[in-house]
Protein backbone atom coordinates (compact mmCIF):
# COMPACT_ATOMS: atom_id res chain seq x y z
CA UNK A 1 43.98 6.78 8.27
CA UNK A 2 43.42 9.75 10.44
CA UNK A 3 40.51 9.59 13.49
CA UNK A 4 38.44 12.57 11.16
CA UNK A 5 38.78 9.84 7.87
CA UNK A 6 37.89 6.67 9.84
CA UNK A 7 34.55 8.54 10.99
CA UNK A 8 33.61 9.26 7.60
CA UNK A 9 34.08 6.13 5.91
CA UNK A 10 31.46 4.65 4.46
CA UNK A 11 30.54 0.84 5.87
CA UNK A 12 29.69 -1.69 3.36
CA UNK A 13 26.24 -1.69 2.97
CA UNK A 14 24.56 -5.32 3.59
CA UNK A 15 23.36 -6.95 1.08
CA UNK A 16 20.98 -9.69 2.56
CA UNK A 17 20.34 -10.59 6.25
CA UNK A 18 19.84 -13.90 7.38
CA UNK A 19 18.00 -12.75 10.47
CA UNK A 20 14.21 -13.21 11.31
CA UNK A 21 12.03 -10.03 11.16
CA UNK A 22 11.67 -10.71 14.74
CA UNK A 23 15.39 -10.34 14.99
CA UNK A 24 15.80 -7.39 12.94
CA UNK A 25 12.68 -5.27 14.65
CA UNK A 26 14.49 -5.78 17.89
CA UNK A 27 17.58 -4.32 16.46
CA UNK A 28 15.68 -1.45 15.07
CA UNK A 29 14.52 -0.71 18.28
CA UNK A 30 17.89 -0.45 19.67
CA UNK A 31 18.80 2.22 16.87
CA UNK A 32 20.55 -0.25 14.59
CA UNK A 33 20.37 1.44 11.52
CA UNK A 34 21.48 -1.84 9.35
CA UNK A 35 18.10 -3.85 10.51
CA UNK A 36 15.63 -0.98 8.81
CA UNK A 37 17.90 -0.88 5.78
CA UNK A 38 17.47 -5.40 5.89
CA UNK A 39 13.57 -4.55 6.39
CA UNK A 40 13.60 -2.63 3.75
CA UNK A 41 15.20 -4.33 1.23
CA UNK A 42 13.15 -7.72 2.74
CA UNK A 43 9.56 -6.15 2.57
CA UNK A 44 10.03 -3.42 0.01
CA UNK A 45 8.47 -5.14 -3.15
CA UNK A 46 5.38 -6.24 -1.25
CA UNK A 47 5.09 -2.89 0.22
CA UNK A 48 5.23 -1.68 -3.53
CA UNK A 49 3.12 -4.27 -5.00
CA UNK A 50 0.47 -3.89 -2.44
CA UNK A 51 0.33 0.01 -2.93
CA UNK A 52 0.18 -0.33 -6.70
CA UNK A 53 -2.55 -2.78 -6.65
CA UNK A 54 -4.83 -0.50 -4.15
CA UNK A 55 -3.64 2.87 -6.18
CA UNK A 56 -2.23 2.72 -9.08
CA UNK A 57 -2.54 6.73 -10.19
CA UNK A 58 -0.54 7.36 -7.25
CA UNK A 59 3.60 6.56 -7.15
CA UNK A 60 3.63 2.77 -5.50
CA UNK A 61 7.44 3.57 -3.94
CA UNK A 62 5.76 6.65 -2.56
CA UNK A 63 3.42 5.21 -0.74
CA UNK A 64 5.92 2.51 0.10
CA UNK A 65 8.67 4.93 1.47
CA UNK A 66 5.94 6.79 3.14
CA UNK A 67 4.55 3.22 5.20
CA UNK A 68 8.28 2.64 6.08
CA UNK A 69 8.62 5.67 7.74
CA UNK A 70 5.54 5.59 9.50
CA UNK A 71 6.52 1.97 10.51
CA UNK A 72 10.21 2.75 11.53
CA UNK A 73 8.42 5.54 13.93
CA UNK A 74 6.30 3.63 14.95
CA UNK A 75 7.86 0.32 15.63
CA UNK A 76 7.69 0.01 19.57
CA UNK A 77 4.05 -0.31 18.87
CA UNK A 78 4.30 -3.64 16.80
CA UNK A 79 3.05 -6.36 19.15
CA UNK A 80 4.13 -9.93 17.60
CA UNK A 81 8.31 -8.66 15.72
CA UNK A 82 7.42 -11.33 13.48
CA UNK A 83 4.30 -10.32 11.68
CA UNK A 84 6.36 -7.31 10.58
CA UNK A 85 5.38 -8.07 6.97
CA UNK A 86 1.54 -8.05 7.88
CA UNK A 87 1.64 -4.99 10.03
CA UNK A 88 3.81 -2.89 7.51
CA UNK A 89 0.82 -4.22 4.96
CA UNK A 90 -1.87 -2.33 7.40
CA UNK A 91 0.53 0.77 7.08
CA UNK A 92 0.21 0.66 3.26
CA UNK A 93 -3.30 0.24 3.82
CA UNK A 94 -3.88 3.20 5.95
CA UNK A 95 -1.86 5.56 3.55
CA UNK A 96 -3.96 4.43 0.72
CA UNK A 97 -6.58 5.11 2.74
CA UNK A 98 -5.57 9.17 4.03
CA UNK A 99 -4.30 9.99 0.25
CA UNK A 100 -8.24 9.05 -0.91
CA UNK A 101 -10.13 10.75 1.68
CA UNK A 102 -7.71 13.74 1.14
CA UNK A 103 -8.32 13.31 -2.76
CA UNK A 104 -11.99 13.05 -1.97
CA UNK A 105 -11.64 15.88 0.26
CA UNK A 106 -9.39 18.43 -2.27
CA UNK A 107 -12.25 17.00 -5.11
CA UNK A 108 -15.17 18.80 -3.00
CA UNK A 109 -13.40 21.90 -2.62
CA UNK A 110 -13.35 22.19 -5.90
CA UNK A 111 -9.17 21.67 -6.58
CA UNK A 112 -9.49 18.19 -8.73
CA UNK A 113 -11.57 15.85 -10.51
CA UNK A 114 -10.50 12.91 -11.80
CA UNK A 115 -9.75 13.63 -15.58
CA UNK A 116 -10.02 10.82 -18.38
CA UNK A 117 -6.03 11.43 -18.45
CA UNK A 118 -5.56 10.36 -15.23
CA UNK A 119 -7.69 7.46 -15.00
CA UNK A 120 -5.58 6.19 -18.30
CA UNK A 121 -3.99 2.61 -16.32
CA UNK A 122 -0.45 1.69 -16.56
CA UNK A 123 -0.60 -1.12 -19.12
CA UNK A 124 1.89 -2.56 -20.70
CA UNK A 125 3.33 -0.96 -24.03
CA UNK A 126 2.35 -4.42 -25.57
CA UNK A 127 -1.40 -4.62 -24.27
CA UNK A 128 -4.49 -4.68 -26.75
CA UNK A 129 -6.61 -1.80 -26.87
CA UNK A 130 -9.22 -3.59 -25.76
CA UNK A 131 -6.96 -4.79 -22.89
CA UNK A 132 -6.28 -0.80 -21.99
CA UNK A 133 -9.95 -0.07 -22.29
CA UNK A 134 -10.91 -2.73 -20.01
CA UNK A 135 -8.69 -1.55 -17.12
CA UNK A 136 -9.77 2.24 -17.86
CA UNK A 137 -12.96 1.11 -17.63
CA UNK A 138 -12.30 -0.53 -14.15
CA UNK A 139 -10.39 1.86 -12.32
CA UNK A 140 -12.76 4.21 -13.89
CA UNK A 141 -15.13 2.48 -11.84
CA UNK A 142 -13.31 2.04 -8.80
CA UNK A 143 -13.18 5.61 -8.79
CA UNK A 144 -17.18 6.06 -8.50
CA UNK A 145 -16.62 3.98 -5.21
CA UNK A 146 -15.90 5.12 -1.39
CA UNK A 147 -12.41 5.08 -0.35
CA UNK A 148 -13.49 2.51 1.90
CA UNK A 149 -15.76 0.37 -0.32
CA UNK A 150 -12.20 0.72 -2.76
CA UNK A 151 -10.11 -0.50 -0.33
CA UNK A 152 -12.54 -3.82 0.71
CA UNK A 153 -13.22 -4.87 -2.61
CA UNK A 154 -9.55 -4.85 -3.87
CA UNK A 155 -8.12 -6.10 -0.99
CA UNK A 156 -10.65 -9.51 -1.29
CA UNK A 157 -10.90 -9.93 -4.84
CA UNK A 158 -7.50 -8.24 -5.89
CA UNK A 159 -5.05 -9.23 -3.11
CA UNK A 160 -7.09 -12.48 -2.01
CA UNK A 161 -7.29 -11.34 1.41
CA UNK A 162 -9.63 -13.40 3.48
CA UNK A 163 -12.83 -11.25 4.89
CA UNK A 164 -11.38 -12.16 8.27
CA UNK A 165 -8.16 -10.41 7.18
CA UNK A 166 -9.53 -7.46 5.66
CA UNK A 167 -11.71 -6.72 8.30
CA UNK A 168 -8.60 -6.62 10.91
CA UNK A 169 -6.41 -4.72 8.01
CA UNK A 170 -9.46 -1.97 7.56
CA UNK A 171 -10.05 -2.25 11.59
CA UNK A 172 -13.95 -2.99 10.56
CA UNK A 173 -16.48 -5.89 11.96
CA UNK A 174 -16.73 -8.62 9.64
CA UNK A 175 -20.55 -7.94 8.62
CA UNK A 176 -19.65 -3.85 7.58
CA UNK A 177 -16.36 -5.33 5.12
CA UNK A 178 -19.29 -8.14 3.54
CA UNK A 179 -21.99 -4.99 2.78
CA UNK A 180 -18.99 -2.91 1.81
CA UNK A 181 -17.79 -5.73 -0.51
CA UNK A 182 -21.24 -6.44 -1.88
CA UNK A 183 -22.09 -2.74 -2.57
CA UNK A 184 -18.86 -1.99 -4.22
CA UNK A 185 -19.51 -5.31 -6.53
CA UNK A 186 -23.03 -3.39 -7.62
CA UNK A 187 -21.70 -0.05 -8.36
CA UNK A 188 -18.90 -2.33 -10.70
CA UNK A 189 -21.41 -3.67 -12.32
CA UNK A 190 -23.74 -0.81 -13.01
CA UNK A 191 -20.55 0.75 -14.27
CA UNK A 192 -19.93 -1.86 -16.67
CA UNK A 193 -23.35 -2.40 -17.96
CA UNK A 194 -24.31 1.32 -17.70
């Protein structure tokens, strides 16, 4: 094979990696192109999951590919390589968090409202009407809510976050994430009785 060929051919990508994150975040930081692709593939679902669950009228691998990249970039800035699962969940959470004050934002200039279209859920094919109803009603109602009282309440009673943890993930004192919490629980509930 000529010099030209041989720089051109394409490496077999890697499948799984046995490494630790803490192994592969060091290797990222040396340029190794194989560790992202391992971090990816390792963290991608939760990454996915977690953006779904906080967003779901928004494309989950979206916000997932744009977390990565943000992550990847920022990477020298991860303090403890193997909490890289935990961290890359903040990223997700701070997307979710610019796309809704930018929706929020493009909503008061008068270039969106929510429509009853979009606030239709993803349910399965399968699901009751009554099952489909239910979620519209929810996310209907999570939509009356503060990006920030949305993120809090789905991140404790959704994910199963502890308070402690959703607090550090939101960067917020303890006490703001409880009142948060607890007024996003009353505007659910006026929603579902009103």
């Amino acid at each position: 094979m000529s010099g030209a060929n041989q720089s051109a051919r394409v490496l077999p990508f890697r499948q799984t990696s046995t490494e630790s994150d803490a192994t592969l975040v060091a290797q990222v930081r040396e340029g190794k192109r194989h560790a992202q692709e391992a971090l990816f593939r390792r963290h991608a679902k939760l990454a996915m999951g977690l953006a779904y669950r906080l967003m779901p009228e928004e494309d989950p691998q979206d916000i997932a590919h744009d977390a990565f990249l943000n992550a990847f970039t920022r990477i020298v800035q991860l303090r403890n390589p193997e909490q890289f699962s935990t961290w890359l969940g903040g990223i997700v959470v701070f997307e979710v968090r610019r796309r809704l004050r930018r929706r929020r934002l493009l909503s008061r200039l008068g270039f969106g409202d929510a429509s009853d279209d979009e606030l239709e859920v993803r349910a399965a094919p399968s699901a009751s009407p009554e099952t489909k109803a239910a979620l519209t009603d929810l996310y209907r109602g999570l939509s009356t809510l503060s990006s920030e009282e949305r993120l809090a309440v789905l991140l404790y009673r959704v994910e199963g976050y502890e308070l402690t943890e959703v607090a550090s993930a939101l960067d917020l004192s303890l006490a703001t994430v409880k009142r948060r919490i607890t007024a996003a629980d009353q505007k659910l509930e006026e929603v579902r009785h009103g």
